[in-house]
ModelCIF file with pLDDT and N, C-alpha, C, O atoms, coordinates in Angstrom:
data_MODEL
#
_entry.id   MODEL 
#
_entity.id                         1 
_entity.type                       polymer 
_entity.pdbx_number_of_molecules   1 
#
_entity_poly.entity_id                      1 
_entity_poly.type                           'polypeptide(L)' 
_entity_poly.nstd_linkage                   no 
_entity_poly.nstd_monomer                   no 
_entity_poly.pdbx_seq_one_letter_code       
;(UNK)(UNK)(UNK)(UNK)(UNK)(UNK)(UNK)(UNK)(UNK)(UNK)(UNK)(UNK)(UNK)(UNK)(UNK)(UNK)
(UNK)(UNK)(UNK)(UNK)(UNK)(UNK)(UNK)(UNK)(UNK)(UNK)(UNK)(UNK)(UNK)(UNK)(UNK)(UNK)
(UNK)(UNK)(UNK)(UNK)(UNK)(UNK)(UNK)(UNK)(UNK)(UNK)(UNK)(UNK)(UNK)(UNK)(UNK)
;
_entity_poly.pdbx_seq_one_letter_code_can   XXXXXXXXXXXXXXXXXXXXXXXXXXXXXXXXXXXXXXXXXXXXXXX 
_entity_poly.pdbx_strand_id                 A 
#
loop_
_entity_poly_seq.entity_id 
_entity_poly_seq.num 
_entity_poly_seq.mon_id 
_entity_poly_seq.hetero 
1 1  UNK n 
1 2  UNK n 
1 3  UNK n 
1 4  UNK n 
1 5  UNK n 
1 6  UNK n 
1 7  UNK n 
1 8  UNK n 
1 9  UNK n 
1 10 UNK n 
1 11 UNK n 
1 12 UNK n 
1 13 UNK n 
1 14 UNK n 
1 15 UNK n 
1 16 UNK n 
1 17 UNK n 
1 18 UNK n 
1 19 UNK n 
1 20 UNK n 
1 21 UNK n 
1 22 UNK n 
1 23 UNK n 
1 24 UNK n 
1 25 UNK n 
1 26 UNK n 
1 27 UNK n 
1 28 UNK n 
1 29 UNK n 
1 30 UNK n 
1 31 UNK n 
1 32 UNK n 
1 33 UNK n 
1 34 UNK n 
1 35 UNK n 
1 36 UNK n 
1 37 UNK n 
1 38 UNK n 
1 39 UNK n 
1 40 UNK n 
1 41 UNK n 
1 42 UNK n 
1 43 UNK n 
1 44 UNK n 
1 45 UNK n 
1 46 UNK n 
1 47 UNK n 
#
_struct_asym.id          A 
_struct_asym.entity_id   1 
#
loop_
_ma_qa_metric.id 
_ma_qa_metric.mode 
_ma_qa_metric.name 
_ma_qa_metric.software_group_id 
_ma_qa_metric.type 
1 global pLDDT . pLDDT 
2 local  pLDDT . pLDDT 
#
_ma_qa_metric_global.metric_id      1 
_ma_qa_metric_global.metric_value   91.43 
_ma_qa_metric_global.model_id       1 
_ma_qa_metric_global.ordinal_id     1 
#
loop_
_ma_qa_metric_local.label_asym_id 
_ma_qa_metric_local.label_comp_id 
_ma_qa_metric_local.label_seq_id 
_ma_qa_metric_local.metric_id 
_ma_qa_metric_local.metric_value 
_ma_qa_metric_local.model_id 
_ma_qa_metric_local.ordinal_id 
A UNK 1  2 93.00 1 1  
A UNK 2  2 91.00 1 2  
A UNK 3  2 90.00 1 3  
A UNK 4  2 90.00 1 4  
A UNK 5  2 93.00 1 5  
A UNK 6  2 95.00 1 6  
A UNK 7  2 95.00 1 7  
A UNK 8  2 95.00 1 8  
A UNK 9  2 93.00 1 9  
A UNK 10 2 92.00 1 10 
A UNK 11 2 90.00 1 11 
A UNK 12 2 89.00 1 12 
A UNK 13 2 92.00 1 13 
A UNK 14 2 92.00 1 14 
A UNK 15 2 94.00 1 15 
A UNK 16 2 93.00 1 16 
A UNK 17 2 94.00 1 17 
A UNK 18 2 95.00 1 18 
A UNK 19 2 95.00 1 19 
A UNK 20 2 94.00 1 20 
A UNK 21 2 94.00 1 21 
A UNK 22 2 92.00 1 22 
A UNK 23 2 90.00 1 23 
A UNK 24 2 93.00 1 24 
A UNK 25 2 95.00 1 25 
A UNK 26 2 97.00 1 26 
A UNK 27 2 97.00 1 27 
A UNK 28 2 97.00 1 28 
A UNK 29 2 96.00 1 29 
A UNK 30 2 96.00 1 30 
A UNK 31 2 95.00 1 31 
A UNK 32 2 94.00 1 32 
A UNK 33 2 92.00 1 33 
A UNK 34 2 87.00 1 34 
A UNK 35 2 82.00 1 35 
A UNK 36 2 82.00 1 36 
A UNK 37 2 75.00 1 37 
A UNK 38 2 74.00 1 38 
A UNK 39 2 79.00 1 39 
A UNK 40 2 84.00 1 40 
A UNK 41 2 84.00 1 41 
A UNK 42 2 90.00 1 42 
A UNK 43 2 94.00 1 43 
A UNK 44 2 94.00 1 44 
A UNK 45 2 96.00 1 45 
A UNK 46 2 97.00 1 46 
A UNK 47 2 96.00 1 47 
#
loop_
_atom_site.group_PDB 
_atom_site.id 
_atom_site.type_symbol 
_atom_site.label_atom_id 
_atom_site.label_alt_id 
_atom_site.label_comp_id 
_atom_site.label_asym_id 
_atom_site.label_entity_id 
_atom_site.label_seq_id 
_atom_site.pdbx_PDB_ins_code 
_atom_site.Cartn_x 
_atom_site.Cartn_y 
_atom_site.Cartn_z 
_atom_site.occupancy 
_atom_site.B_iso_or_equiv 
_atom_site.pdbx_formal_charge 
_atom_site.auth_seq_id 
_atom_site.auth_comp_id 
_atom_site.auth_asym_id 
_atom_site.auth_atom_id 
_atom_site.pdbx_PDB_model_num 
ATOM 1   N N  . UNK A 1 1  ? 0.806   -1.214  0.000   1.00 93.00 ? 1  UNK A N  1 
ATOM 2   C CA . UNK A 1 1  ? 0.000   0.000   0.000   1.00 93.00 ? 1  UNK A CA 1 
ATOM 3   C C  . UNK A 1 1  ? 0.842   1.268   0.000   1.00 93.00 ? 1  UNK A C  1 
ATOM 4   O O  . UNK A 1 1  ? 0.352   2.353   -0.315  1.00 93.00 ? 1  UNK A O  1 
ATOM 5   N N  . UNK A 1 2  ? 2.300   1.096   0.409   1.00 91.00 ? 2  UNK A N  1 
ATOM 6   C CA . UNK A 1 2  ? 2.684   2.358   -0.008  1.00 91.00 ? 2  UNK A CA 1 
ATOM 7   C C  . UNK A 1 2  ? 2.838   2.316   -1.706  1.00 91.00 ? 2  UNK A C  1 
ATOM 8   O O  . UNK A 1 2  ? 2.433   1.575   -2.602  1.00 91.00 ? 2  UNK A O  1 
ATOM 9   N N  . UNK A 1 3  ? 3.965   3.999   -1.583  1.00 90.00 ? 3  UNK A N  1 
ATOM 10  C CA . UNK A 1 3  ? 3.476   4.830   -2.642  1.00 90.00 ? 3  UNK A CA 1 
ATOM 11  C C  . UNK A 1 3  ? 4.258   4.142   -3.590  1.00 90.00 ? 3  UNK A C  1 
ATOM 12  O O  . UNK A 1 3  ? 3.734   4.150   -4.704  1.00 90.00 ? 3  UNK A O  1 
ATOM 13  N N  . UNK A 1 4  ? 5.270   3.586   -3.529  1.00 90.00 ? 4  UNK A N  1 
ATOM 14  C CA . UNK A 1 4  ? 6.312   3.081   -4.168  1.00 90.00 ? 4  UNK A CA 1 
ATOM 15  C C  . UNK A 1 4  ? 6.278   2.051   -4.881  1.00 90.00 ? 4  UNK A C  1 
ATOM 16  O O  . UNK A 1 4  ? 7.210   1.688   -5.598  1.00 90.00 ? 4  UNK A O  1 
ATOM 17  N N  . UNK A 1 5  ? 4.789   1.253   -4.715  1.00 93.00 ? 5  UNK A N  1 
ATOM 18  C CA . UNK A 1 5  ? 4.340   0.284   -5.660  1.00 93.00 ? 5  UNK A CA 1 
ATOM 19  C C  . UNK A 1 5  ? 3.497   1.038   -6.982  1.00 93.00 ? 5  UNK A C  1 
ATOM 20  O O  . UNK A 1 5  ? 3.353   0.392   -8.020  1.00 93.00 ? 5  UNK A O  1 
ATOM 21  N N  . UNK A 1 6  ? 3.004   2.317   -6.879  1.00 95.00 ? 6  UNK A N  1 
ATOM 22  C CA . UNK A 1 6  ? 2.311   2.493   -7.370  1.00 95.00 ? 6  UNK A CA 1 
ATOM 23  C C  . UNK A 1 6  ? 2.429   3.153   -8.449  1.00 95.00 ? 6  UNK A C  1 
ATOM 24  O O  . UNK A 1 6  ? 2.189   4.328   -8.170  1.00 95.00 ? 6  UNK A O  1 
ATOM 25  N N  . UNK A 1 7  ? 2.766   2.998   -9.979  1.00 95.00 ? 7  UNK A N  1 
ATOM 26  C CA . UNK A 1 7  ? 2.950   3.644   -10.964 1.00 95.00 ? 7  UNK A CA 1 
ATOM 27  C C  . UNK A 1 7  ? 1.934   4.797   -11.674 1.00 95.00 ? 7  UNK A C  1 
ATOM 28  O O  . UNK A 1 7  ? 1.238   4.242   -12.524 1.00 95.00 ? 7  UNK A O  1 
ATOM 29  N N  . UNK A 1 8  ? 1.690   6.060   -11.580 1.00 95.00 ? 8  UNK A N  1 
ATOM 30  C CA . UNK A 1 8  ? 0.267   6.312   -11.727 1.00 95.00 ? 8  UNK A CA 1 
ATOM 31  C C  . UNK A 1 8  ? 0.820   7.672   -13.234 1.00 95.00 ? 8  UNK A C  1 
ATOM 32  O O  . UNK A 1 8  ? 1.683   8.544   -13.339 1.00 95.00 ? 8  UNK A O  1 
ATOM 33  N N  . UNK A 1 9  ? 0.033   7.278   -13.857 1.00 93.00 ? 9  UNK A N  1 
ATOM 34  C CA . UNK A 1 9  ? 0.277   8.395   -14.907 1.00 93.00 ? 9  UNK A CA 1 
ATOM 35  C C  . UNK A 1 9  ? -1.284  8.781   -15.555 1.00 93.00 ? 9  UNK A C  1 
ATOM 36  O O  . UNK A 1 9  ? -2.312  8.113   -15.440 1.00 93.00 ? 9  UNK A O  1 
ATOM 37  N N  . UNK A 1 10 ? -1.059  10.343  -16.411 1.00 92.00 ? 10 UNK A N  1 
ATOM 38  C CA . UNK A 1 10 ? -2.286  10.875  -17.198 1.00 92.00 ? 10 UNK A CA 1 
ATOM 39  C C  . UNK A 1 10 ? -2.899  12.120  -16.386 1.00 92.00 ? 10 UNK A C  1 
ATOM 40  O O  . UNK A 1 10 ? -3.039  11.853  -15.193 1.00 92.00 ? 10 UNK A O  1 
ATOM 41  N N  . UNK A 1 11 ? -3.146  12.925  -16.613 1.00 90.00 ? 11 UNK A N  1 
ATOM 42  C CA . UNK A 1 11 ? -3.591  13.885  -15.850 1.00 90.00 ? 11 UNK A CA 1 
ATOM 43  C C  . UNK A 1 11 ? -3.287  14.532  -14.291 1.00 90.00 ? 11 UNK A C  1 
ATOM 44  O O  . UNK A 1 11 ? -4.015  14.989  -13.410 1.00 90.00 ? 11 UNK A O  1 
ATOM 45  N N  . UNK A 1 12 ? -1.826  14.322  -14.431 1.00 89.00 ? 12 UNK A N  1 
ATOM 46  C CA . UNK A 1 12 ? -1.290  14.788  -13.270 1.00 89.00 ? 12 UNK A CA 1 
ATOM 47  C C  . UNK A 1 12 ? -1.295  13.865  -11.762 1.00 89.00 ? 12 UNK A C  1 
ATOM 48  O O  . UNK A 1 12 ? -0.929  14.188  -10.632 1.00 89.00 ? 12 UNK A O  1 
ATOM 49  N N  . UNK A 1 13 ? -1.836  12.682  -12.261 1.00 92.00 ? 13 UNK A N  1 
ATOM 50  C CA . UNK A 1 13 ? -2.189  12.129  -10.964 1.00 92.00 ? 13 UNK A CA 1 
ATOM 51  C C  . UNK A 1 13 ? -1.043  11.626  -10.116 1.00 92.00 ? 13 UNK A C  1 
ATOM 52  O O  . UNK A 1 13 ? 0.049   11.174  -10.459 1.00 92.00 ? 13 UNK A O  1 
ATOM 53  N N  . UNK A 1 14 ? -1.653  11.851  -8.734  1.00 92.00 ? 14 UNK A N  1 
ATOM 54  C CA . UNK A 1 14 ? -0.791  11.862  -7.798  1.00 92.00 ? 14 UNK A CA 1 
ATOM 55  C C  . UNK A 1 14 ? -1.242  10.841  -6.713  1.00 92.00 ? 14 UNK A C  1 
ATOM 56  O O  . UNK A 1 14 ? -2.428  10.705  -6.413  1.00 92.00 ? 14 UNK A O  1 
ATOM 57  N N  . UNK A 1 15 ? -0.469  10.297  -6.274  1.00 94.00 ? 15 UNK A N  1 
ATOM 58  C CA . UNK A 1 15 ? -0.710  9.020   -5.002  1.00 94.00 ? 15 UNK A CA 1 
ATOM 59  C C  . UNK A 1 15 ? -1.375  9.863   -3.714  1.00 94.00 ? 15 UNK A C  1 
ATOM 60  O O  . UNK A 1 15 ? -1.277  11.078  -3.546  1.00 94.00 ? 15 UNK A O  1 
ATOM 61  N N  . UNK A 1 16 ? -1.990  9.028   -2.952  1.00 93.00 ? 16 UNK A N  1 
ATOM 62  C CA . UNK A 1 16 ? -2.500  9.674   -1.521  1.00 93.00 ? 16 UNK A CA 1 
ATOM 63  C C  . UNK A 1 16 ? -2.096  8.616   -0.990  1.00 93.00 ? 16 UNK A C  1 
ATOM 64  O O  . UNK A 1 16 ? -0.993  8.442   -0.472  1.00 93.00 ? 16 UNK A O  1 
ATOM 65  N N  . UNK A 1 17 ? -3.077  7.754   -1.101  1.00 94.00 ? 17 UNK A N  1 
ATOM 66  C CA . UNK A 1 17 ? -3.309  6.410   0.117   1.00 94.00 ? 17 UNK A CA 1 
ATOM 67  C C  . UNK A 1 17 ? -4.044  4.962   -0.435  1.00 94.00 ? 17 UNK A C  1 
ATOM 68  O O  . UNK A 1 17 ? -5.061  5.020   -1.125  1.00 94.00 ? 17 UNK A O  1 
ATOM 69  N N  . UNK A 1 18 ? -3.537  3.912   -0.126  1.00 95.00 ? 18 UNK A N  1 
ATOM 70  C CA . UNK A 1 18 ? -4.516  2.505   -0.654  1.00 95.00 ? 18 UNK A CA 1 
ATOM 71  C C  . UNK A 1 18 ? -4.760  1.799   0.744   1.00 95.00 ? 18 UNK A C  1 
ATOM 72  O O  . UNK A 1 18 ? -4.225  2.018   1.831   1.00 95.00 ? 18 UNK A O  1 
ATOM 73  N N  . UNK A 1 19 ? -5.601  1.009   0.428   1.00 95.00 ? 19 UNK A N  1 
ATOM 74  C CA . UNK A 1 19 ? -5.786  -0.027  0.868   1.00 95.00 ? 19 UNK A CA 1 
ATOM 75  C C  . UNK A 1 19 ? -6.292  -1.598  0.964   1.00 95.00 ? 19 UNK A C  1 
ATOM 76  O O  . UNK A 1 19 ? -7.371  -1.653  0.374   1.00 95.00 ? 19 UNK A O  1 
ATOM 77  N N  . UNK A 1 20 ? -5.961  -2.766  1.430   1.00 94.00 ? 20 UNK A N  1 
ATOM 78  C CA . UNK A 1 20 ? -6.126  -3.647  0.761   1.00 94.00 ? 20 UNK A CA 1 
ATOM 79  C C  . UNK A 1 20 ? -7.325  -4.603  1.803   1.00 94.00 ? 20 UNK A C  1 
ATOM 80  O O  . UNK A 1 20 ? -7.200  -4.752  3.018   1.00 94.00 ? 20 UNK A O  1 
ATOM 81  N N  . UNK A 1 21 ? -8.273  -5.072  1.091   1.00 94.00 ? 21 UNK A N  1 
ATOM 82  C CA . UNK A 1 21 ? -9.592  -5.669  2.082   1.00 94.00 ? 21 UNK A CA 1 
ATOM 83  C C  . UNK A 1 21 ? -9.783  -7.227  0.998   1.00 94.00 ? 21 UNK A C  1 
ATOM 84  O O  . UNK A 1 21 ? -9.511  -7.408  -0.189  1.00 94.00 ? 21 UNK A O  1 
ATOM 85  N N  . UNK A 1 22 ? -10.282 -8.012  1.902   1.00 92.00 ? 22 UNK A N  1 
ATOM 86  C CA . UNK A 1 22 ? -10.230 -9.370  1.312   1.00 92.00 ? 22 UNK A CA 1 
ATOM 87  C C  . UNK A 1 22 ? -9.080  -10.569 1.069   1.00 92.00 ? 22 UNK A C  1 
ATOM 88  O O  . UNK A 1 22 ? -8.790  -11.435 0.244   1.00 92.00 ? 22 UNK A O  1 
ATOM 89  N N  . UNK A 1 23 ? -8.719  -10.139 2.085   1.00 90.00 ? 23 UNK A N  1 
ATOM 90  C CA . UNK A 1 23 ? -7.344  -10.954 1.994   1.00 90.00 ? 23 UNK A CA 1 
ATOM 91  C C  . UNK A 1 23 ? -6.296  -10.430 1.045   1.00 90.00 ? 23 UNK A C  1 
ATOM 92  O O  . UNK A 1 23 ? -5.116  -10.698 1.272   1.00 90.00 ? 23 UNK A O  1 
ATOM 93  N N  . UNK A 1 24 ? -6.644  -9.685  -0.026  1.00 93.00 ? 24 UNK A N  1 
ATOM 94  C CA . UNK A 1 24 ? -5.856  -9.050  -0.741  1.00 93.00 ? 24 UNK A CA 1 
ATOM 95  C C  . UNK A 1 24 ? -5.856  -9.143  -2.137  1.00 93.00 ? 24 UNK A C  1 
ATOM 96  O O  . UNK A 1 24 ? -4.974  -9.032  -2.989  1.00 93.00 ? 24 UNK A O  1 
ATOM 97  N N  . UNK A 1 25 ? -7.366  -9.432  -2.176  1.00 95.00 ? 25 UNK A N  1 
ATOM 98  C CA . UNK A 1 25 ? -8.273  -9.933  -3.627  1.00 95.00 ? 25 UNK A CA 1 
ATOM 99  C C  . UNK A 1 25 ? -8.715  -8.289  -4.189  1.00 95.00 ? 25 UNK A C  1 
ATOM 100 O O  . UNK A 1 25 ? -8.504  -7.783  -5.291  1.00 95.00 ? 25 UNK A O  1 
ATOM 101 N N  . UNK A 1 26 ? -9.398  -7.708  -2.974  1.00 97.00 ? 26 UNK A N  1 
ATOM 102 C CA . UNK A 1 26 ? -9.344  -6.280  -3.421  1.00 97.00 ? 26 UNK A CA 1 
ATOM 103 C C  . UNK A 1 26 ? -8.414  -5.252  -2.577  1.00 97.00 ? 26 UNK A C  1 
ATOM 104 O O  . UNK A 1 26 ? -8.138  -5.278  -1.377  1.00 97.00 ? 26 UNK A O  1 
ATOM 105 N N  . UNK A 1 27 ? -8.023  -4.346  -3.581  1.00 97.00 ? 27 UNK A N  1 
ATOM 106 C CA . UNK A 1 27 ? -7.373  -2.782  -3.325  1.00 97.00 ? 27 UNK A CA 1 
ATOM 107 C C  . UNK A 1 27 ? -8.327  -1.529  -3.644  1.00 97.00 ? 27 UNK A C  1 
ATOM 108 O O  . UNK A 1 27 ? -9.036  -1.315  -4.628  1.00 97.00 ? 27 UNK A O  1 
ATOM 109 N N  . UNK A 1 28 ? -8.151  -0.929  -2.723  1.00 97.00 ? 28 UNK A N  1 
ATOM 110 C CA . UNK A 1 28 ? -8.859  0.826   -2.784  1.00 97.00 ? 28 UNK A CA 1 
ATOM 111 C C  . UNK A 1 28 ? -8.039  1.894   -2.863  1.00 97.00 ? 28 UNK A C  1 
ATOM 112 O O  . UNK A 1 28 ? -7.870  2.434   -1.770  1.00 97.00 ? 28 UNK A O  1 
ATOM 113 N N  . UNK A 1 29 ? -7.465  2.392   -3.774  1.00 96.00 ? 29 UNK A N  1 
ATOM 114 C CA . UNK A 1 29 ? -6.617  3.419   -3.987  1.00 96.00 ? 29 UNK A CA 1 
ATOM 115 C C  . UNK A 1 29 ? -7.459  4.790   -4.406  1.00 96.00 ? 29 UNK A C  1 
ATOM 116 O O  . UNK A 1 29 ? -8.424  5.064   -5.120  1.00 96.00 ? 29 UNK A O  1 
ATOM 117 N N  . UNK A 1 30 ? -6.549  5.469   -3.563  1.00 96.00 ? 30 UNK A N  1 
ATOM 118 C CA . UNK A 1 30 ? -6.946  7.333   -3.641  1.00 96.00 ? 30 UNK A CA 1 
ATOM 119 C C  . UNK A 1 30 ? -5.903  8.109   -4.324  1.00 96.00 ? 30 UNK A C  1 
ATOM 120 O O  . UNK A 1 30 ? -4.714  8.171   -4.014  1.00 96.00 ? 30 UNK A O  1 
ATOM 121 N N  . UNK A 1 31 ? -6.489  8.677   -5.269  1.00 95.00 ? 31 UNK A N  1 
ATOM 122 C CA . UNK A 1 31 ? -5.343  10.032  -5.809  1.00 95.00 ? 31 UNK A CA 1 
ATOM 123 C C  . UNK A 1 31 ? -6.095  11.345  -6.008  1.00 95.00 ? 31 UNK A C  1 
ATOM 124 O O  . UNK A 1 31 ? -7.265  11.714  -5.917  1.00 95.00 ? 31 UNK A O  1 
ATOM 125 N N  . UNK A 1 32 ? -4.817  11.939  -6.344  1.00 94.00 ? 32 UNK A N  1 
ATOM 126 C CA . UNK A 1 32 ? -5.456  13.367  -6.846  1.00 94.00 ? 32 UNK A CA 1 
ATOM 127 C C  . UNK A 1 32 ? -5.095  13.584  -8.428  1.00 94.00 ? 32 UNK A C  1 
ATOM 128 O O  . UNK A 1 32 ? -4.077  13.104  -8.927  1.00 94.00 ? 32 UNK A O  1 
ATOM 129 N N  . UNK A 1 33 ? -6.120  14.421  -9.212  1.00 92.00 ? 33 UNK A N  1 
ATOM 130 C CA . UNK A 1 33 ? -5.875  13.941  -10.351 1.00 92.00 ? 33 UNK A CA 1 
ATOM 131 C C  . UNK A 1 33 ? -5.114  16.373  -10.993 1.00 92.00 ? 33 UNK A C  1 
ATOM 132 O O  . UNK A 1 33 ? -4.850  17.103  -10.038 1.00 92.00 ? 33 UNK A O  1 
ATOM 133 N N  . UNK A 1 34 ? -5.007  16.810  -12.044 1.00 87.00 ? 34 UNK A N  1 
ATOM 134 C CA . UNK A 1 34 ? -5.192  17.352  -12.125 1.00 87.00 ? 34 UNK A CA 1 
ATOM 135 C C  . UNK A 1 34 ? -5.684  19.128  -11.348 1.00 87.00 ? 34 UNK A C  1 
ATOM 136 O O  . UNK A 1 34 ? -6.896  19.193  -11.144 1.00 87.00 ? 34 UNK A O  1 
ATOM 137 N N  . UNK A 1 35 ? -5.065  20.147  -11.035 1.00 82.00 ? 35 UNK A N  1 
ATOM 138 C CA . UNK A 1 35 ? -6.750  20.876  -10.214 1.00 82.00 ? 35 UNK A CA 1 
ATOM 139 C C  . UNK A 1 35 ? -7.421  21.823  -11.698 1.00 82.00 ? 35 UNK A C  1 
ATOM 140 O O  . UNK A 1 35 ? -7.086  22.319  -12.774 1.00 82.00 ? 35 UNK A O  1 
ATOM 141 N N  . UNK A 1 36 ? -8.471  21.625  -10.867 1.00 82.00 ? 36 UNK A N  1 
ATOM 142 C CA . UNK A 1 36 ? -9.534  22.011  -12.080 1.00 82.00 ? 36 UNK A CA 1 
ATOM 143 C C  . UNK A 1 36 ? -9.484  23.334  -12.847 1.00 82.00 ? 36 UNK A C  1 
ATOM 144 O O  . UNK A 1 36 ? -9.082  24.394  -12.369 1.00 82.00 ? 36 UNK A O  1 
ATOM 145 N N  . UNK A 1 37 ? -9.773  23.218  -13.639 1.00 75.00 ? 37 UNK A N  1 
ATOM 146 C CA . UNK A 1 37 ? -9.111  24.262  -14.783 1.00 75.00 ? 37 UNK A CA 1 
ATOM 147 C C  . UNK A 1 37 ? -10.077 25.498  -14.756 1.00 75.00 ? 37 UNK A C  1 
ATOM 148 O O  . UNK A 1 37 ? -10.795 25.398  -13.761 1.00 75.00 ? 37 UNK A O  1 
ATOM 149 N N  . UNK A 1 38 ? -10.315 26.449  -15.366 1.00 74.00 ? 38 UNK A N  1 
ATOM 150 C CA . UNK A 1 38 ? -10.666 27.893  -15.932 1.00 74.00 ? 38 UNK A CA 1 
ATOM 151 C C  . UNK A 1 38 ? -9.502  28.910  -15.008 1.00 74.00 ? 38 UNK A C  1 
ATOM 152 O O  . UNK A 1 38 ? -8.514  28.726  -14.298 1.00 74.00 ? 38 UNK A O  1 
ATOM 153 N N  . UNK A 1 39 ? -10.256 29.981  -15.483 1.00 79.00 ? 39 UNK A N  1 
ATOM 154 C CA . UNK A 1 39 ? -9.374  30.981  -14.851 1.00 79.00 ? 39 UNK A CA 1 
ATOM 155 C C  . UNK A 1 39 ? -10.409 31.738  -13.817 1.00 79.00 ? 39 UNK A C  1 
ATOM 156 O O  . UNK A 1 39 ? -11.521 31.212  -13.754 1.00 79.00 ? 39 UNK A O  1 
ATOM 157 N N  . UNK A 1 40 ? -10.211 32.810  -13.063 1.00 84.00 ? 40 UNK A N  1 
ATOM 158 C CA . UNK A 1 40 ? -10.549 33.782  -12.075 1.00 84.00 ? 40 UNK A CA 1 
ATOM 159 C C  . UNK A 1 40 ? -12.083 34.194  -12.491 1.00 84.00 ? 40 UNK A C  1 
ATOM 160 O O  . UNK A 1 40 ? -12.186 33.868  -13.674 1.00 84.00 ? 40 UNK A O  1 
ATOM 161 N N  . UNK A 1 41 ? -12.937 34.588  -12.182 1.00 84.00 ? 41 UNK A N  1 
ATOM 162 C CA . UNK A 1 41 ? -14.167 35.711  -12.568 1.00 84.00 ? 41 UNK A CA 1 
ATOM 163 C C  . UNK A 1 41 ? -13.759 36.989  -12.109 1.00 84.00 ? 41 UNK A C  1 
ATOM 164 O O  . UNK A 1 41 ? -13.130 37.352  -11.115 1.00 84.00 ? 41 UNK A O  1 
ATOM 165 N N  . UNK A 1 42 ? -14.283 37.603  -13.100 1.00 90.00 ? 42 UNK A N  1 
ATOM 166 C CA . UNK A 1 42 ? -13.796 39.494  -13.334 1.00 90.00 ? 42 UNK A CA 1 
ATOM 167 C C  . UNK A 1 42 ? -14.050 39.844  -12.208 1.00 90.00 ? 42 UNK A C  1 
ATOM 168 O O  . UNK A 1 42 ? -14.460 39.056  -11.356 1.00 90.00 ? 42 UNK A O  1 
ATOM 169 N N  . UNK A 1 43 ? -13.841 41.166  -11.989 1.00 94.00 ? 43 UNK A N  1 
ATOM 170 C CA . UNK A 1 43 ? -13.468 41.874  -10.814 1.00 94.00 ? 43 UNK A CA 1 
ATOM 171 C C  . UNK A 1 43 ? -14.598 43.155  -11.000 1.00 94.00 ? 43 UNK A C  1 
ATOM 172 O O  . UNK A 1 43 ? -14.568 44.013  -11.882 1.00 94.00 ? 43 UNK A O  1 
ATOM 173 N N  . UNK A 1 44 ? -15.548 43.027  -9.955  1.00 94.00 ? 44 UNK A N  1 
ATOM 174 C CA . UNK A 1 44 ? -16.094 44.640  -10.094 1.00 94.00 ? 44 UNK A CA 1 
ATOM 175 C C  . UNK A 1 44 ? -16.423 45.269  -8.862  1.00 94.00 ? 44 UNK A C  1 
ATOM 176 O O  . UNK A 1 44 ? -15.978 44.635  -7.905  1.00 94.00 ? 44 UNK A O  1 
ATOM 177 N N  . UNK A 1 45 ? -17.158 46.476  -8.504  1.00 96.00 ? 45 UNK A N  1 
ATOM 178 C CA . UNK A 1 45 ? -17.285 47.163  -7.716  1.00 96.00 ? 45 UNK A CA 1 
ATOM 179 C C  . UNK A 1 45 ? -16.157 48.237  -7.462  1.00 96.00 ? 45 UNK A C  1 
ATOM 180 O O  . UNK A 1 45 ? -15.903 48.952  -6.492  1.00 96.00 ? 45 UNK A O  1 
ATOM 181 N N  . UNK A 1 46 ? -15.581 48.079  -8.696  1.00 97.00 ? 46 UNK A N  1 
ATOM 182 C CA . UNK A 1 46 ? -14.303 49.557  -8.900  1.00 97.00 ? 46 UNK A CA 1 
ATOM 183 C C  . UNK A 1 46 ? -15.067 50.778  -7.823  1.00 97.00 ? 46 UNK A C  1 
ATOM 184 O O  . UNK A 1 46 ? -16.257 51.085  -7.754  1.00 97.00 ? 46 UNK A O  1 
ATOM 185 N N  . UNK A 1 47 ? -13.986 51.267  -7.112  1.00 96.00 ? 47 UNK A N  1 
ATOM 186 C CA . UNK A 1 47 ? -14.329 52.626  -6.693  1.00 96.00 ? 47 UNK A CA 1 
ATOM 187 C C  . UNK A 1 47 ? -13.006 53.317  -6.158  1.00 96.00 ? 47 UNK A C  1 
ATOM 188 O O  . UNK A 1 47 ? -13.039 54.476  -5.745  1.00 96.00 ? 47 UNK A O  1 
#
């Protein structure tokens, strides 16, 4: 479950945390992918 098994590529993704349930039939892995894109909203109330 550490990070060092885990090869992760495509959209920036990044390791957090796994874990393994079922004797080790299943794994649950967490990442972070990307942060979400656009830019700022305009600015008003000039004074």
């Amino acid at each position: 479950t550490s990070s060092s098994h885990f090869k992760l590529s495509g959209r920036n993704a990044d390791f957090i945390k796994a874990k393994i349930y079922d004797s080790g039939d299943t794994l649950h892995m967490e990442c972070y992918l990307k942060p979400v894109e656009g830019k700022p909203s305009e600015i008003y109330g000039l004074e």
